[in-house]
Structure formats: C-alpha cells, structure tokens
Protein backbone atom coordinates (compact mmCIF):
# COMPACT_ATOMS: atom_id res chain seq x y z
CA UNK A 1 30.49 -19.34 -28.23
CA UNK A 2 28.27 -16.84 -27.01
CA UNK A 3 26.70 -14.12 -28.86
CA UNK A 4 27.51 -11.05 -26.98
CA UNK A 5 26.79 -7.15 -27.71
CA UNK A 6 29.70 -4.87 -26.95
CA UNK A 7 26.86 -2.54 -26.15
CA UNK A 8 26.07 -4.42 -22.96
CA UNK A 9 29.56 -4.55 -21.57
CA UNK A 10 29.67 -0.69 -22.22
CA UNK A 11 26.00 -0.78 -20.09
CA UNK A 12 27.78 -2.79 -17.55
CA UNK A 13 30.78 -1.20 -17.01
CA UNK A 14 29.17 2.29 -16.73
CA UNK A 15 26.26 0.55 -13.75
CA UNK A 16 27.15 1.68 -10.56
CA UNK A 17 29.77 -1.13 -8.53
CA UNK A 18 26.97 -2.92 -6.27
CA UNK A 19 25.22 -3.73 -10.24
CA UNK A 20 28.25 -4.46 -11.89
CA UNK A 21 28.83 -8.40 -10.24
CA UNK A 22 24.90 -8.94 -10.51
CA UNK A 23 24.69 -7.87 -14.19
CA UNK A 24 27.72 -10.22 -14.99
CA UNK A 25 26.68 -13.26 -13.25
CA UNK A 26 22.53 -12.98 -14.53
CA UNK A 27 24.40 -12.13 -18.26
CA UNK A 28 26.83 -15.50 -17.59
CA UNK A 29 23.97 -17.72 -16.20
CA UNK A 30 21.74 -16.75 -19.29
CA UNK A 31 24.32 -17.61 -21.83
CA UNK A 32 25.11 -20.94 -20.10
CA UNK A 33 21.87 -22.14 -19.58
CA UNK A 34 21.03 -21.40 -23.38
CA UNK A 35 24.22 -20.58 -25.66
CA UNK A 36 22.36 -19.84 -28.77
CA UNK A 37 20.73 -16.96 -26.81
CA UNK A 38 21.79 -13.30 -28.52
CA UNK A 39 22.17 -10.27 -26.97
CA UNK A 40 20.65 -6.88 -28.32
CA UNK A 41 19.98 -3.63 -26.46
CA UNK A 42 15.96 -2.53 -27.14
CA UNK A 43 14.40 0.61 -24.77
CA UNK A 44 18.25 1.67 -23.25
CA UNK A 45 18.74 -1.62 -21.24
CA UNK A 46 19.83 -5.04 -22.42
CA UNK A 47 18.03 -7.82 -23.64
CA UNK A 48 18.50 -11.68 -24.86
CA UNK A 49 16.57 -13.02 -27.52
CA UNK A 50 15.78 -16.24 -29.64
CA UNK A 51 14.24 -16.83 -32.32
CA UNK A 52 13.37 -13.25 -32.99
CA UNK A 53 11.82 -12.74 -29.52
CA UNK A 54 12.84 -11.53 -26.31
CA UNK A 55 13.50 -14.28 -23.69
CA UNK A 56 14.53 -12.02 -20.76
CA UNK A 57 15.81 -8.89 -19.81
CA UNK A 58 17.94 -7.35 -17.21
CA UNK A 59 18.31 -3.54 -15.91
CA UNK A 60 20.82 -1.09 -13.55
CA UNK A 61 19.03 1.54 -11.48
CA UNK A 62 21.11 3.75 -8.79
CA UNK A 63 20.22 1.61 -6.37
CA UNK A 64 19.08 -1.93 -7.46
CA UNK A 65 18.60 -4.05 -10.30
CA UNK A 66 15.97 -5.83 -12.06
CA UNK A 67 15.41 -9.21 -14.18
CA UNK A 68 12.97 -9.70 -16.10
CA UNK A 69 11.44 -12.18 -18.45
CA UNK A 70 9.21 -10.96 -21.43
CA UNK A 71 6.53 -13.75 -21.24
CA UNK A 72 6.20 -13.71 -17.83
CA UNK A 73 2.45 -14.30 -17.66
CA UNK A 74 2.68 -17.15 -19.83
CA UNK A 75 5.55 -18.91 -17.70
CA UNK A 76 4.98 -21.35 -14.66
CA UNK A 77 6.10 -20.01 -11.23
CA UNK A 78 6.79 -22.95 -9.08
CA UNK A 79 9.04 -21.73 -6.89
CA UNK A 80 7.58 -18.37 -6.81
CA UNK A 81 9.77 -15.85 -7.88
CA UNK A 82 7.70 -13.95 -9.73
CA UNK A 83 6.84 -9.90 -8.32
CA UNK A 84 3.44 -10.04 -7.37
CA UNK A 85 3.50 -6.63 -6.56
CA UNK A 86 4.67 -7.00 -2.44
CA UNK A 87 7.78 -5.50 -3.69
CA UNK A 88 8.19 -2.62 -6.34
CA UNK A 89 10.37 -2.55 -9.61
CA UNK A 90 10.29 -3.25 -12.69
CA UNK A 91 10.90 -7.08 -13.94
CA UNK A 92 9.87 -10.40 -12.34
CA UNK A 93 11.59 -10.59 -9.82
CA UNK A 94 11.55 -6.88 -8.14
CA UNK A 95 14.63 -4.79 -6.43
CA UNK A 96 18.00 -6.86 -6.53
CA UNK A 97 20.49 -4.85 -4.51
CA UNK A 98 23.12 -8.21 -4.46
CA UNK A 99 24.00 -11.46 -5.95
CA UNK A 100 23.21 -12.84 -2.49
CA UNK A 101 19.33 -11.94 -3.44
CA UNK A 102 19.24 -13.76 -6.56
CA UNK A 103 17.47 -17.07 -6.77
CA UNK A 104 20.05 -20.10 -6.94
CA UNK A 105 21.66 -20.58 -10.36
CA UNK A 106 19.46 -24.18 -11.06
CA UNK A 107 16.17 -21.92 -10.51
CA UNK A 108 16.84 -19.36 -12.58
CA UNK A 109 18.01 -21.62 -14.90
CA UNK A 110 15.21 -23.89 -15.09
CA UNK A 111 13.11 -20.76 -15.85
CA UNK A 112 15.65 -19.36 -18.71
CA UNK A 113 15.01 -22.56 -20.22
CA UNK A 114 11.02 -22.64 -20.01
CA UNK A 115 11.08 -18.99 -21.40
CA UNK A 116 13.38 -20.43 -24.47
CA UNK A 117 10.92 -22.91 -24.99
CA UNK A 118 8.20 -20.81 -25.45
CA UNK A 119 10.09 -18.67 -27.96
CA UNK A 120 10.81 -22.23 -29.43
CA UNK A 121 7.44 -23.40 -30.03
CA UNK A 122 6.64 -19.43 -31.52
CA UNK A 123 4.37 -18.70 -28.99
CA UNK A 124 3.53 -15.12 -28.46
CA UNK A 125 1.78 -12.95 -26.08
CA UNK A 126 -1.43 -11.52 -26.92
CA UNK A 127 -1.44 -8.37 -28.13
CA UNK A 128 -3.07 -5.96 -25.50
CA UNK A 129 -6.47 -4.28 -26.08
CA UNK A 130 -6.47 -1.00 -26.97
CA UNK A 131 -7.41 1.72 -24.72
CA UNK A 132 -10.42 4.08 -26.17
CA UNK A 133 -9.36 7.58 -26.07
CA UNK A 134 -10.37 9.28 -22.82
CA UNK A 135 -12.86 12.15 -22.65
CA UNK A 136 -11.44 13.03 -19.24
CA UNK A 137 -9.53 16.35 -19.69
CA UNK A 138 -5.81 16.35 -18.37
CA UNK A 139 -6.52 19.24 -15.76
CA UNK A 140 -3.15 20.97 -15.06
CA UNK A 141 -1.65 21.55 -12.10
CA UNK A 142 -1.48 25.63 -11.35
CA UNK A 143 1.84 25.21 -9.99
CA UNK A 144 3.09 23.43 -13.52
CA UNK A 145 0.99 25.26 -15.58
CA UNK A 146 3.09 28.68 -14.20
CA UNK A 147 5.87 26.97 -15.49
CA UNK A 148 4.88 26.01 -18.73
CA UNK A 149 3.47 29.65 -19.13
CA UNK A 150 7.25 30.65 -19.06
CA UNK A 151 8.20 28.11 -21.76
CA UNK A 152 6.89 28.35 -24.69
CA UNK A 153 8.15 25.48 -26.47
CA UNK A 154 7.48 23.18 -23.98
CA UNK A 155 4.08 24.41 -23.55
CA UNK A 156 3.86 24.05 -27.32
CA UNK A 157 5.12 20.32 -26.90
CA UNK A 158 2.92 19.57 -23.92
CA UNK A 159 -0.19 21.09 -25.35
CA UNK A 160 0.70 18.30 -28.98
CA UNK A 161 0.99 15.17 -26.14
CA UNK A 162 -1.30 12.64 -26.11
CA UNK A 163 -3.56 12.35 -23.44
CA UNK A 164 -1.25 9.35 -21.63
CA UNK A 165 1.59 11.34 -22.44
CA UNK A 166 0.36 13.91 -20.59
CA UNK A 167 -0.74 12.10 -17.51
CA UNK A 168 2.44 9.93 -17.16
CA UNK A 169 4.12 13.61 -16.26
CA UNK A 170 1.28 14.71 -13.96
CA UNK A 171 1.46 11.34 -12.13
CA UNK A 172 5.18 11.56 -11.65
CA UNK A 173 4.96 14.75 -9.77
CA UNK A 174 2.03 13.67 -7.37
CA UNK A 175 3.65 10.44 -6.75
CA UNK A 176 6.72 13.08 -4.91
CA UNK A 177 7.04 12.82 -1.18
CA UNK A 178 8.38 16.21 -0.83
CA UNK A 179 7.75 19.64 -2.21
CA UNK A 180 11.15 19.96 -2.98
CA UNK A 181 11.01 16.96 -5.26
CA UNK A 182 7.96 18.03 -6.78
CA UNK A 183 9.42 21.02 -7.83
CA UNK A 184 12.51 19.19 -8.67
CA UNK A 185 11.14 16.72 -11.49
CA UNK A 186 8.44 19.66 -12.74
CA UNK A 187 11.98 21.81 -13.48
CA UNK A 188 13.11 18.41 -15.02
CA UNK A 189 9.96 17.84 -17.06
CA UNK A 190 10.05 21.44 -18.27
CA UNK A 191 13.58 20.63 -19.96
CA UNK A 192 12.49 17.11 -21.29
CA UNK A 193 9.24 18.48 -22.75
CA UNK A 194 10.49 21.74 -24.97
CA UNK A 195 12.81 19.39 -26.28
CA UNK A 196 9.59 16.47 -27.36
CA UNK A 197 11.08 14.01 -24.96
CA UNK A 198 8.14 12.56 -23.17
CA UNK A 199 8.09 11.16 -19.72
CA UNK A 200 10.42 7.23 -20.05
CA UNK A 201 11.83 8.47 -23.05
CA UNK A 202 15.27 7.04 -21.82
CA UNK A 203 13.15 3.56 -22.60
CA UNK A 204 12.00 4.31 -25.99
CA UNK A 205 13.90 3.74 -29.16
C-alpha cells in the first residue's frame, strides 16, 4: 500500500488544471515503480523519500511543472533526460507543460529505481564547499533604495540580510524585462522584506 501524504493531494488539487493530470501520473509512476517510497512535503512542494533521503521531487508552477531527482549528479543519464541547461526550470528534466512531454513510463521508471538504489546503498552527495564571505559591497539600486527609505522596517530587515540574501533580491529585479515588472517585484520585495521573508522563502521551512 502506498505511503501517501494528505498534504500532497491538498498540493495537487489546489495546482492549476494543465498540472493536476501530470502531478498524478509522476506521483502514481513513483509509487509503482518503488512502493516502499514515502511521501513528505520539505521547501512547500512534495517530495518521496527512502531510507531517510530524498529520491525525487516534483513541483506546480502557473505554467509548467518540474521533476526532479535529488542525486541527480550522481545518477546515469542514458537516455538523456537530464536539463543541461538548453531549457530553464528547476528539476532534471526542465518545463513540463503536459503528460504528452514526459519521458515514457519504463524510462522514468528505470531512473526511479537507480535513484532508490543509491539511497539503498546510503550513498550521499557531497556536501558543497562553502562560499567565503564576499568583500564586494551589495551596492543598491537608487530606484530601490527610495523605496526602502519609505519603509523602515524593511530597510531595517534588508540592512540585517546576509550578503546572498541581499543579492538574490537585487538579481530578481535586473533579471525583469520590463520597467513595469521591475517596479512590480521591488513593491513585492518591499512587503516580503519588513516582514523578514527573504527572497524563495515560499521554499524554505
């Protein structure tokens, strides 16, 4: 029987209708190519574990989806699904807009199962380096900084971010297209900030 979370139905049912049939048939094809898989939600989206570990992931956005699997780097790609980067998104195997775009059920199942193993065998990925503090000062934007002069607890907030904290917001607004959207997620940022909320903090636990 398989170990489900009624937090991911709740995650399902509330994706928008293109996500809903691709969540349910990646969610299906996971528990039948492993049954002793578990389900847990970690960062806002829903995971499936073994043996303490995650052994893939999946994820609604407004307009696609993504799969993912947490060892990735570790994992053969034979038949190349893998993101290399040609397309953007999060997960391995980039923006999935239909169940027509999946790979075929054997595939994906064959790699479920190599991703099991590795939990299996305890294998873990190595823990990444960490970064040395920069010396580079975060140089705000005039434009934001007139808008943090207005708040005072979000300039209070911002000013107490660390420096990636900091630049994860500043990159967000120069990766807009538009000055209207620029302004738009600097009015957003203002809200998230006075309130300690950094930049992905729908991810974070």
């Amino acid at each position: 029987m398989a170990k489900t979370d009624p937090r991911i139905d709740a995650y399902i049912a509330k994706s928008q209708p293109f996500a809903q049939p691709i969540l349910n048939h990646i969610r299906q094809l996971v528990h039948k190519s492993f049954p002793e898989i578990e389900e847990n939600i970690k960062w806002g989206f829903p995971h499936f574990d073994y043996n303490g570990m995650i052994v893939c992931s999946m994820a609604s956005f407004k307009q696609h989806c993504a799969f993912g699997f947490y060892k990735e780097k570790l994992m053969n790609d034979p038949d190349h699904l893998f993101n290399t980067g040609a397309t953007e998104g999060m997960g391995s195997l980039g923006k999935i807009k239909s169940k027509a775009e999946l790979p075929s059920d054997k595939i994906l199942e064959k790699y479920i199962l190599e991703a099991v193993r590795l939990n299996k065998e305890g294998v873990r990925l190595s823990p990444a380096k960490p970064r040395l503090p920069s010396d580079k000062p975060i140089l705000t934007p005039e434009d934001f900084g007139i808008l943090l002069d207005k708040n005072r607890a979000a300039k209070k907030a911002f000013s107490s971010f660390s420096y990636s904290a900091k630049k994860e917001y500043l990159t967000w607004f120069e990766e807009a297209k538009t000055d209207s959207t620029r302004q738009k997620r600097m009015n957003t940022a203002i809200e998230w900030i006075a309130e300690g909320k950094q930049r992905n903090w729908k991810y974070m636990k």
